[in-house]
Protein backbone atom coordinates (compact mmCIF):
# COMPACT_ATOMS: atom_id res chain seq x y z
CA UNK A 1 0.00 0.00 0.00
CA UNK A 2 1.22 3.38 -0.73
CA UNK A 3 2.12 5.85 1.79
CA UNK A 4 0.48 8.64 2.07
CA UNK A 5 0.25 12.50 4.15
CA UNK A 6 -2.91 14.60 5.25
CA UNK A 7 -1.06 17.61 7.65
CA UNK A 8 -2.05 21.32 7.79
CA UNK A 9 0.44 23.83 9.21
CA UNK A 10 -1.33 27.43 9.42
CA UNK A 11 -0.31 31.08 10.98
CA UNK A 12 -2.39 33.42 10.87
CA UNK A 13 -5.58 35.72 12.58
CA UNK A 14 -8.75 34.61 14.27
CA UNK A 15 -11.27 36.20 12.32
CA UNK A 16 -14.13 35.07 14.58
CA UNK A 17 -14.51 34.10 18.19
CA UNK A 18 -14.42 30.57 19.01
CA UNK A 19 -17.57 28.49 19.44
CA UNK A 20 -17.84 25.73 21.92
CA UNK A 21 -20.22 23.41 21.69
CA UNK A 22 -20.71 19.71 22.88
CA UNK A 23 -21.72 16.81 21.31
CA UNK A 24 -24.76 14.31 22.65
CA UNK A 25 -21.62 12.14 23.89
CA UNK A 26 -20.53 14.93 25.62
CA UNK A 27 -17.30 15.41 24.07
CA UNK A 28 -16.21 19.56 23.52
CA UNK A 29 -15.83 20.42 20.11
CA UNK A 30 -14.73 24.30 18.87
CA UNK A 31 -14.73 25.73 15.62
CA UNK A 32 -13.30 29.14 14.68
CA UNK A 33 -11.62 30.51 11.54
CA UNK A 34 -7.94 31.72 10.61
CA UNK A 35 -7.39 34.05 7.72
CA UNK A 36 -3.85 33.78 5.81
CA UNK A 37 -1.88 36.12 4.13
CA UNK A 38 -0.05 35.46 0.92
CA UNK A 39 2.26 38.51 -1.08
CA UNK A 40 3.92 38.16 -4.53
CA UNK A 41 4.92 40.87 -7.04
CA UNK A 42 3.59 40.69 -10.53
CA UNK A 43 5.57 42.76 -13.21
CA UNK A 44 6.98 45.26 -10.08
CA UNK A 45 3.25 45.33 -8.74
CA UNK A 46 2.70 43.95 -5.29
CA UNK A 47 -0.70 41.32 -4.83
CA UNK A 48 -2.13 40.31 -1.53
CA UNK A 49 -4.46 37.54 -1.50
CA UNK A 50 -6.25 36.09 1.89
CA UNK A 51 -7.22 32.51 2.63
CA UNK A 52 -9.52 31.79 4.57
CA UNK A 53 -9.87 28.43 6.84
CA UNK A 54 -12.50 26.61 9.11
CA UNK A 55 -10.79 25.41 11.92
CA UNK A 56 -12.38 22.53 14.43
CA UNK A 57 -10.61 21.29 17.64
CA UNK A 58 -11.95 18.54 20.07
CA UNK A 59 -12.08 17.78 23.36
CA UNK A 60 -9.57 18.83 26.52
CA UNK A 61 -7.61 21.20 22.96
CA UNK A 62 -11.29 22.41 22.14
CA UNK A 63 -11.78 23.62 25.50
CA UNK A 64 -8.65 25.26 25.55
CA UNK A 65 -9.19 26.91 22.41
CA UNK A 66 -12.14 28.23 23.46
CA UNK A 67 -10.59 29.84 26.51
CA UNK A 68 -7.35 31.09 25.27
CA UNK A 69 -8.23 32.78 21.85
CA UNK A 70 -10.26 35.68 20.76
CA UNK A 71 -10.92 37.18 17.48
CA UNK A 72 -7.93 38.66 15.92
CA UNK A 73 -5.20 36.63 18.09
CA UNK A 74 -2.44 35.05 15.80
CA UNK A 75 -2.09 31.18 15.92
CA UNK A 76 -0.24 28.56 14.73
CA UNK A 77 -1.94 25.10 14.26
CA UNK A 78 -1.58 21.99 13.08
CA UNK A 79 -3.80 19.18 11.70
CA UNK A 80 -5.30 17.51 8.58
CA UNK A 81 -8.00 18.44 6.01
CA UNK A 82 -11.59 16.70 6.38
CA UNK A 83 -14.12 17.56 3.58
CA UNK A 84 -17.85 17.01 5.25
CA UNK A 85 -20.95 16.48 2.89
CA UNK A 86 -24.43 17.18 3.54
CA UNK A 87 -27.94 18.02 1.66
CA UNK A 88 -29.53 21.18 2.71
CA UNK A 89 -33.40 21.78 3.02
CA UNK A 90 -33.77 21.94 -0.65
CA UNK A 91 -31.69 18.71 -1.54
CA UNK A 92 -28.83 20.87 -2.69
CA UNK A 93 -25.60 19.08 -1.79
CA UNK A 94 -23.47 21.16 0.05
CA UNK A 95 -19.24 20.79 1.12
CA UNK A 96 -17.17 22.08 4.00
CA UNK A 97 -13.77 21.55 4.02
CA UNK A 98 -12.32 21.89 7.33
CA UNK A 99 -8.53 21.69 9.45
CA UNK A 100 -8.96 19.70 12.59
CA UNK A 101 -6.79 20.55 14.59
CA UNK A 102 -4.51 18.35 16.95
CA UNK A 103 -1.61 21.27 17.62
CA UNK A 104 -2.10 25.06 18.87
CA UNK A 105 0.66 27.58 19.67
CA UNK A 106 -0.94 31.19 20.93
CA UNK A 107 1.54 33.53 18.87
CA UNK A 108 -0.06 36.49 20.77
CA UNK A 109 0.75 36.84 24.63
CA UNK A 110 -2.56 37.42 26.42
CA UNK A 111 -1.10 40.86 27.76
CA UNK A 112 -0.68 42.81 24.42
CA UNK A 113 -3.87 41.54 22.96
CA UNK A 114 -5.29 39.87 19.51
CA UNK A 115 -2.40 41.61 17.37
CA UNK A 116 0.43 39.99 19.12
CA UNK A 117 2.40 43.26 18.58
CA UNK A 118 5.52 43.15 21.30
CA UNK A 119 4.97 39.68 22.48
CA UNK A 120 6.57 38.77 25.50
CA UNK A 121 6.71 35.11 25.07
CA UNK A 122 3.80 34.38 27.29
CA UNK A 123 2.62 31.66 24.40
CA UNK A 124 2.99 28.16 24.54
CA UNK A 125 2.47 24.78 22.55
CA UNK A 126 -1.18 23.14 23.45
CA UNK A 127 -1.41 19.88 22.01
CA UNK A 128 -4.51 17.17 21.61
CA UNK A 129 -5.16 15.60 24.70
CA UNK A 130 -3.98 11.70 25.15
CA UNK A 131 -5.72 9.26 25.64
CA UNK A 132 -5.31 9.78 29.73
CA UNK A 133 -6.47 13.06 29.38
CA UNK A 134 -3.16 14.96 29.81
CA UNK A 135 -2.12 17.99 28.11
CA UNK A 136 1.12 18.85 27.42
CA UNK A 137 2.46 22.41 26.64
CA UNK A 138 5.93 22.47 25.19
CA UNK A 139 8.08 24.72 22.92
CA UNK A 140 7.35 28.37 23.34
CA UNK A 141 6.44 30.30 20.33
CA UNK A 142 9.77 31.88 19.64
CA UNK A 143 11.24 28.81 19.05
CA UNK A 144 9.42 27.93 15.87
CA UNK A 145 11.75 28.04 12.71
CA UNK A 146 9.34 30.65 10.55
């Protein structure tokens, strides 16, 4: 069988507030969206384009999203793509292609705010829960090659 890869790295801004919700099995799950920049030059002229992506944590790492970020904080995660399918009240079938999320680094300290301007280095790694429940927060956010 061939090998294969499904892994998301993003950076970028909350561009809505986390929502927590919880499923009938009572597990947390928290959706939110990031918005990416991208710059090139065309023939001397500078572009800007913006991405944006559905994010969805679950959980002990949804509830922590849920505490720790705002709209407009910057964020690093990490996960894989999921495309979900569904028809809508007319029979229309409708797509959603999401990043769930098993890796979060706050970028912004909680002290300057969502625009992470003058970070102190107040952020840290949050990472999907085990299967023991544990957390673990690791490498702070300056450490991260980019």
């Amino acid at each position: 069988m061939a090998r294969s890869v499904n892994k998301v790295i993003l950076v970028g801004n909350l561009t809505r507030d986390p929502e927590l919700r919880y499923t009938p099995q009572d597990h947390a799950v928290c959706s939110f969206g990031v918005a990416t920049n991208r710059e090139w030059k065309t023939d001397g002229e500078s572009k800007e384009s913006t991405e944006f992506h559905n994010i969805v944590a679950w959980n002990k790492l949804a509830e922590l999203c849920s505490q720790l970020l705002s709209k407009g904080t910057k964020v690093y995660v990490e996960g894989r793509l999921q495309t979900r399918d569904w028809e809508d009240d007319k029979g229309t079938k409708k797509y959603r292609t999401e990043v769930i999320i098993e890796e979060m680094v706050l970028l912004s300290s909680r002290r300057d705010g969502p625009s992470g301007v003058g970070s102190t280095g107040n952020s840290g790694v949050v990472k999907e829960s085990d299967s023991s429940g544990s957390v673990s927060e690791e490498v702070p956010a300056e450490d991260i090659p980019f």
